[in-house]
C-alpha atoms as a PDB file:
ATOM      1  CA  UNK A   1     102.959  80.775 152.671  1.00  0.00           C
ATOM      2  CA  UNK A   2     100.195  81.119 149.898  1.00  0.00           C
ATOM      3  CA  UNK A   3      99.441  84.417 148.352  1.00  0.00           C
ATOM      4  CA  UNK A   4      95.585  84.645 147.004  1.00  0.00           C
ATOM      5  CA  UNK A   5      95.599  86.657 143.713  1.00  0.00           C
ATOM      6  CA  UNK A   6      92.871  88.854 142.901  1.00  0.00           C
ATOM      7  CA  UNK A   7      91.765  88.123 139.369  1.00  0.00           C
ATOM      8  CA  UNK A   8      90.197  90.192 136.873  1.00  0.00           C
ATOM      9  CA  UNK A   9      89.202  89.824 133.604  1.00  0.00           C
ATOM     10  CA  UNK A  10      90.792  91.330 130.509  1.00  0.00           C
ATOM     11  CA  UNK A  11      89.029  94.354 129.169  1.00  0.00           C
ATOM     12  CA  UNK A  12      89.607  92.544 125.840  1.00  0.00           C
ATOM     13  CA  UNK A  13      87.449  89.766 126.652  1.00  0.00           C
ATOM     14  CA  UNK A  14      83.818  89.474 125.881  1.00  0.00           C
ATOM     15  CA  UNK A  15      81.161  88.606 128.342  1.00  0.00           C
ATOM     16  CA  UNK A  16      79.758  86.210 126.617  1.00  0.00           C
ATOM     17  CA  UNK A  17      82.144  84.457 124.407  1.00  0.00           C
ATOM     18  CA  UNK A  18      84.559  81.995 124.262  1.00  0.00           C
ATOM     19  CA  UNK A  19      87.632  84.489 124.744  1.00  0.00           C
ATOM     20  CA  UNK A  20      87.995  85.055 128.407  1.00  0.00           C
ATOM     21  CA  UNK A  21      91.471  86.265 130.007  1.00  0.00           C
ATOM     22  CA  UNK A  22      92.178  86.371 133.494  1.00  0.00           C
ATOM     23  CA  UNK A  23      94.566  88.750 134.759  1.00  0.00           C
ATOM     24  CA  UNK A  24      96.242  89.171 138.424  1.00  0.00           C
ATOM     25  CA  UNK A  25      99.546  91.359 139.425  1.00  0.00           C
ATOM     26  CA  UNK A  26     101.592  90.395 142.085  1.00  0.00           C
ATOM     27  CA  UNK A  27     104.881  90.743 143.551  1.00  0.00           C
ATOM     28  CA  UNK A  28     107.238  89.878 141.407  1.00  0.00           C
ATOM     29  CA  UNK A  29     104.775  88.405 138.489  1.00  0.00           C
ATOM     30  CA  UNK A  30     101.885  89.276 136.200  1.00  0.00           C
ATOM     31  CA  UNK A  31      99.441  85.765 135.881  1.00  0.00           C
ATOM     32  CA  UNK A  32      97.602  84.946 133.071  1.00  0.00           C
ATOM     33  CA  UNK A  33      94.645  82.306 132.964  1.00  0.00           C
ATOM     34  CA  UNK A  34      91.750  81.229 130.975  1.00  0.00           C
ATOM     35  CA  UNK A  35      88.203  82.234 133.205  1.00  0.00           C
ATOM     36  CA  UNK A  36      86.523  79.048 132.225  1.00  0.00           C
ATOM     37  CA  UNK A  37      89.086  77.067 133.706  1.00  0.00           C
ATOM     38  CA  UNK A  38      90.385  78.646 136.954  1.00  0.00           C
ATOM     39  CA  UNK A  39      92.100  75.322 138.151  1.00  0.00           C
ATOM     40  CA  UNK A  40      94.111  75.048 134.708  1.00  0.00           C
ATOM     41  CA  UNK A  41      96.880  75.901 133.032  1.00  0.00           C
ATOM     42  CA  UNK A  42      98.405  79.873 134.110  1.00  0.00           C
ATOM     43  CA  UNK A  43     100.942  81.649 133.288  1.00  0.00           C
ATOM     44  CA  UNK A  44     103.372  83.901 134.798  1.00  0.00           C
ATOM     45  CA  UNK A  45     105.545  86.770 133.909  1.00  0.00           C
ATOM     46  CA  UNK A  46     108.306  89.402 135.545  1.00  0.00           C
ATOM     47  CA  UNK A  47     106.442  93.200 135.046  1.00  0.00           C
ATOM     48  CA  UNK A  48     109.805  93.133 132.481  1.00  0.00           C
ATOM     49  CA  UNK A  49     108.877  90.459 130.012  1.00  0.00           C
ATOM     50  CA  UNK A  50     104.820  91.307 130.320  1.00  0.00           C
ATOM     51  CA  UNK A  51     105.953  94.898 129.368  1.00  0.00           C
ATOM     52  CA  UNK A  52     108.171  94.094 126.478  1.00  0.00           C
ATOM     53  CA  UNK A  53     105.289  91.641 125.302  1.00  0.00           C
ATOM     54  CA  UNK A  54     101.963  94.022 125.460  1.00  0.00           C
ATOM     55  CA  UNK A  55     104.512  96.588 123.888  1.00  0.00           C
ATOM     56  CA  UNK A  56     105.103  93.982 120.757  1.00  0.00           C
ATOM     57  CA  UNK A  57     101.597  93.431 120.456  1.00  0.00           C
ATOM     58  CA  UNK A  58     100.396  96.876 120.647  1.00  0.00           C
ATOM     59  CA  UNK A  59     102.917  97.256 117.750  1.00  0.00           C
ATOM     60  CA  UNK A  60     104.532 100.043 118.786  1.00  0.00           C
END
């Protein structure tokens, strides 16, 4: 069974430069790709670890 994800882009990315995140939530993962390259590389994460991460970055 295959699960299309509904993508949207970062609110951190610019329209019209190079920096352009992907994001798409599903059950049981948060995906990550590059907008330029839909058919590339992605990554995936449990709501846990993508949590913990935007937490580190935020700095808090």
């Amino acid at each position: 069974m295959t699960t299309e994800l509904n993508w949207f882009k970062s609110s951190y990315s610019s329209n019209d430069g190079p920096d352009c995140v992907e994001v798409a939530i599903s059950v049981p993962a948060i995906h990550i790709r590059d907008s330029k390259n839909e058919d590339g590389a992605r990554l995936a994460f449990t709501g846990g670890a993508w949590s913990e991460f935007v937490e580190f970055a935020a700095g808090r």
